[in-house]
Protein backbone atom coordinates (compact mmCIF):
# COMPACT_ATOMS: atom_id res chain seq x y z
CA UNK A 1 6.14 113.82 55.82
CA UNK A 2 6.13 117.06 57.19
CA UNK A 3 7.00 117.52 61.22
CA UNK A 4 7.91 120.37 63.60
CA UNK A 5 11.60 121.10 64.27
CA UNK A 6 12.67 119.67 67.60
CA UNK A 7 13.72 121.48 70.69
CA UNK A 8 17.27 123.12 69.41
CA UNK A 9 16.86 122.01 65.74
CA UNK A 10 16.62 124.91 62.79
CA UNK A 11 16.94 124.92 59.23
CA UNK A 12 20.09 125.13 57.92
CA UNK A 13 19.59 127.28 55.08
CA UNK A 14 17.89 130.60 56.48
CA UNK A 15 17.62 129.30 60.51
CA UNK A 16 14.04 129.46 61.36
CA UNK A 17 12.34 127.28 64.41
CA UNK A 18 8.88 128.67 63.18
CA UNK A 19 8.16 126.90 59.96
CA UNK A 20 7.56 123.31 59.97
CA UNK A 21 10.70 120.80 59.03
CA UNK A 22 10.10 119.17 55.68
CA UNK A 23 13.50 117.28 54.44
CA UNK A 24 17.21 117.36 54.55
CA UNK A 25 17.28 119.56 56.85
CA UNK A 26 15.17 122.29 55.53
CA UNK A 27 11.84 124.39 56.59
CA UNK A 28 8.70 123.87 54.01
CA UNK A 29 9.95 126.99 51.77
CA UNK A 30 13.62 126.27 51.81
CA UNK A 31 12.75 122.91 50.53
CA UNK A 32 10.88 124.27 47.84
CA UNK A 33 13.32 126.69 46.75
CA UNK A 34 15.98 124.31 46.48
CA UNK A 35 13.61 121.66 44.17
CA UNK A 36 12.95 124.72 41.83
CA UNK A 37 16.12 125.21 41.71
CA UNK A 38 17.67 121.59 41.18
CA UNK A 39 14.62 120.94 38.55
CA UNK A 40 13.89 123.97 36.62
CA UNK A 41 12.19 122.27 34.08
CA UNK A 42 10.17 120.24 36.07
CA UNK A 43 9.56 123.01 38.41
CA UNK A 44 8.25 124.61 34.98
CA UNK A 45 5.88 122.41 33.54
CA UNK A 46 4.22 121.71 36.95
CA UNK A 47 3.53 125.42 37.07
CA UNK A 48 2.13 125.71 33.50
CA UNK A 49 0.01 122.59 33.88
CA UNK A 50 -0.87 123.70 36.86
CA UNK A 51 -2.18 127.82 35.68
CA UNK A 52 -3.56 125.97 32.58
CA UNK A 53 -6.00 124.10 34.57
CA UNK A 54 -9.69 126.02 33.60
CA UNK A 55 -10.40 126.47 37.47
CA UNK A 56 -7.02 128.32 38.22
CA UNK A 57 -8.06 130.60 34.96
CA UNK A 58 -11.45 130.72 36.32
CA UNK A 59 -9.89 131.92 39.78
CA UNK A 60 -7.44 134.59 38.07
CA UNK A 61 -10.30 136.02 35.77
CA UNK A 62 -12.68 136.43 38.75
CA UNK A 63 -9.52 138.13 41.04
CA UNK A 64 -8.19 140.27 38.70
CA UNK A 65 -11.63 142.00 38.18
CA UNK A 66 -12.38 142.17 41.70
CA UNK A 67 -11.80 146.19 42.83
CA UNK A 68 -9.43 145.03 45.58
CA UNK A 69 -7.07 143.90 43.05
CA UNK A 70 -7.09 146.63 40.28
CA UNK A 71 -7.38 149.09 43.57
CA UNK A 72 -3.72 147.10 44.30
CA UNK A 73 -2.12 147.14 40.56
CA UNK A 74 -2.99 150.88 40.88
CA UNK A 75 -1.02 151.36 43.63
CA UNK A 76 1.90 149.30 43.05
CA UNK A 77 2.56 151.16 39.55
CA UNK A 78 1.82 154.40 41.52
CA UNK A 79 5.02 153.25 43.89
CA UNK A 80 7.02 151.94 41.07
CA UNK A 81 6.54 155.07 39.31
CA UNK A 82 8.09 157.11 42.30
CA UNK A 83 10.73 154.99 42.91
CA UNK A 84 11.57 155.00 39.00
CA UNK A 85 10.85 158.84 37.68
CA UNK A 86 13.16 159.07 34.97
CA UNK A 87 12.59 155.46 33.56
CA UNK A 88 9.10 156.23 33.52
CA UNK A 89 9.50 159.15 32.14
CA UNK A 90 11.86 157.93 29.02
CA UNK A 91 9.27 155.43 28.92
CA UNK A 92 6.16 157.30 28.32
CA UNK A 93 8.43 159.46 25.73
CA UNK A 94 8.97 156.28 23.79
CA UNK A 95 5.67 154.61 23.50
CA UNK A 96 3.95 158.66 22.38
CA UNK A 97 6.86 158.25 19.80
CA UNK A 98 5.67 155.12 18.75
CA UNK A 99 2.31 155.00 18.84
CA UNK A 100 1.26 158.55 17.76
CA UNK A 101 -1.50 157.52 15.30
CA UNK A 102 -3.23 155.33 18.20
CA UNK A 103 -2.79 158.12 20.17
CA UNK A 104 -4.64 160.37 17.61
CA UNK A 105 -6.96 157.95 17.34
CA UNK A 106 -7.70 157.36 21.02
CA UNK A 107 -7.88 160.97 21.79
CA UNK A 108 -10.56 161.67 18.48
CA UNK A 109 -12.81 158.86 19.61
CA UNK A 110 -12.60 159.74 23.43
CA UNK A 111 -13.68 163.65 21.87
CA UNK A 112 -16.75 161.98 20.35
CA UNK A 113 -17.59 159.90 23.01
CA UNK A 114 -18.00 162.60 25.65
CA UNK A 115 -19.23 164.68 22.55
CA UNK A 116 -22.41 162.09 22.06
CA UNK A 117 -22.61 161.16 25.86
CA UNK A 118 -23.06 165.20 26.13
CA UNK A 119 -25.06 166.21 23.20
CA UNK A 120 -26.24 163.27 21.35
CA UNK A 121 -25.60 161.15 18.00
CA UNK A 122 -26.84 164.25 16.08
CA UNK A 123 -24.11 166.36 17.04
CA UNK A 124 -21.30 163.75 16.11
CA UNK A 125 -23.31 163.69 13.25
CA UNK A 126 -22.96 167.30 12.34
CA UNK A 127 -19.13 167.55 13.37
CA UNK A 128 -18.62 164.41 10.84
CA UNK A 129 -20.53 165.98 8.01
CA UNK A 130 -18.34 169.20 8.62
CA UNK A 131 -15.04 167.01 8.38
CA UNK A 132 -13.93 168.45 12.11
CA UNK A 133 -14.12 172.09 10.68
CA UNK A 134 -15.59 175.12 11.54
CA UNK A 135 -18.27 176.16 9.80
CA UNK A 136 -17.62 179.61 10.24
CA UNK A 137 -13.40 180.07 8.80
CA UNK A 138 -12.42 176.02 8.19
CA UNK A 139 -10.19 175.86 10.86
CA UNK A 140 -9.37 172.60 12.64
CA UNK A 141 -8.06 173.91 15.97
CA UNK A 142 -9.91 172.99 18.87
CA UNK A 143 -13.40 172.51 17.47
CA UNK A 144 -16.49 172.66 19.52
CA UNK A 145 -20.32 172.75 19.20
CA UNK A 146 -22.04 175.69 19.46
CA UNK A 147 -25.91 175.80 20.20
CA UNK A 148 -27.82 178.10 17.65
CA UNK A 149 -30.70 179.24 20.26
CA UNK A 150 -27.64 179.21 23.00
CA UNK A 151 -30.04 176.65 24.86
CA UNK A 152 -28.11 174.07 26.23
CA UNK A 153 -31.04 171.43 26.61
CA UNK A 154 -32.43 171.69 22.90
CA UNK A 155 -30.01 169.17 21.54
CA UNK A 156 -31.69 168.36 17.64
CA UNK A 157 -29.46 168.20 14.82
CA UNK A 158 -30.93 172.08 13.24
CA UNK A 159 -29.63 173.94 16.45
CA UNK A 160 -25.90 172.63 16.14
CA UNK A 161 -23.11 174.63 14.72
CA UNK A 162 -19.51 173.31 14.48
CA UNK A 163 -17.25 176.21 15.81
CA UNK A 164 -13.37 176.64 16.26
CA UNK A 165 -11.74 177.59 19.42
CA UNK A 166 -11.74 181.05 18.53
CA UNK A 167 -14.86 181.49 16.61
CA UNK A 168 -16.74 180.20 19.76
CA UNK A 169 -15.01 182.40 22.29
CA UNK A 170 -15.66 185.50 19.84
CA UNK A 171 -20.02 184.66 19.47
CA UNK A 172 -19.87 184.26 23.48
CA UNK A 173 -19.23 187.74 24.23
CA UNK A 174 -21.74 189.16 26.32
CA UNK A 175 -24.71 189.56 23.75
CA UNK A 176 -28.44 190.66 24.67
CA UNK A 177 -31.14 187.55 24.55
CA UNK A 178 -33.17 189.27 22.35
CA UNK A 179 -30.24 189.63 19.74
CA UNK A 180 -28.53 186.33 20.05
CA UNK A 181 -30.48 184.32 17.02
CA UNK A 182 -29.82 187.55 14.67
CA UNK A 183 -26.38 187.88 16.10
CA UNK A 184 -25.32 184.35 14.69
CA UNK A 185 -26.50 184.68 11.64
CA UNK A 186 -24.83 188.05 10.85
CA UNK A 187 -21.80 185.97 12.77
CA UNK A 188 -21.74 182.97 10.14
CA UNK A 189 -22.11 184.97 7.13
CA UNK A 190 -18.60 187.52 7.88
């Protein structure tokens, strides 16, 4: 049975008046350190049958979605990531090593994500088709799509072109509106 030290009592392992008395001498959390530590297998399976019970998963699933919480894992590797630079650092070096193709992979389908969320399916469509190429010289290097009537709002699948880096930056040079559609075709065929 729990009680409240008396007048001059403490607990003998860390000395606090504050915390109720539990047994042999110890506060509530003193107590329970020293069972954990006497019964470490005990100690263990009461915890697992305890976080296998379907309301404590129910609980955990509904916290750790909660903003509150990811707004606290945030900061917490934010902190541990100052306190730690080089580790995290070394880190970060070893996973890129070891994971390049999921990195490739990740960064392709985030391109065509925000590719389709801006333009549409027809332009992923078009960029597929083209194999990630330019249209214009076959070159891989940052390819983008390039909008045949230069209007940014007609997104169909006939006013696409895939364009390279390069390619792109040299069609956007200041050209006349009544010139651009006979521009880009002379443009394509060089």
């Amino acid at each position: 049975m729990v009680r409240a030290f008396r007048e001059g009592e403490s607990c003998i392992e860390c000395g606090t008046t504050e915390k109720n008395h539990h047994a042999r001498g110890l506060c509530v959390n003193c107590y329970a350190r020293t069972i954990r530590r006497e019964n470490p297998e005990k100690y263990r399976d009461i915890h697992r049958r305890h976080s296998e019970t379907d309301k404590r998963k129910k609980w955990v699933k509904e916290y750790t979605s909660t903003p509150k919480y990811k707004k606290y894992i945030l900061q917490k590797a934010k902190e541990w990531r100052e306190r730690n630079p080089e580790l995290h650092l070394e880190r970060t070096r070893k996973w890129r090593l070891e994971n390049r193709d999921h990195l490739d992979r990740y960064n392709e389908s985030q391109k065509d994500v925000r590719l389709v969320q801006k333009y549409g399916e027809d332009a992923l469509r078009l960029k597929i088709e083209c194999g990630y190429k330019c249209q214009r010289c076959g070159s891989e290097e940052r390819v983008a799509v390039h909008h045949v009537d230069w209007d940014d709002t007609n997104n169909v699948y006939e006013n696409f072109a895939i364009l390279c880096g390069s390619c792109h930056s040299k069609l956007h040079t200041w050209v006349p509106i009544s010139l651009r559609l006979e521009i880009f075709d002379e443009f394509m065929k060089e």
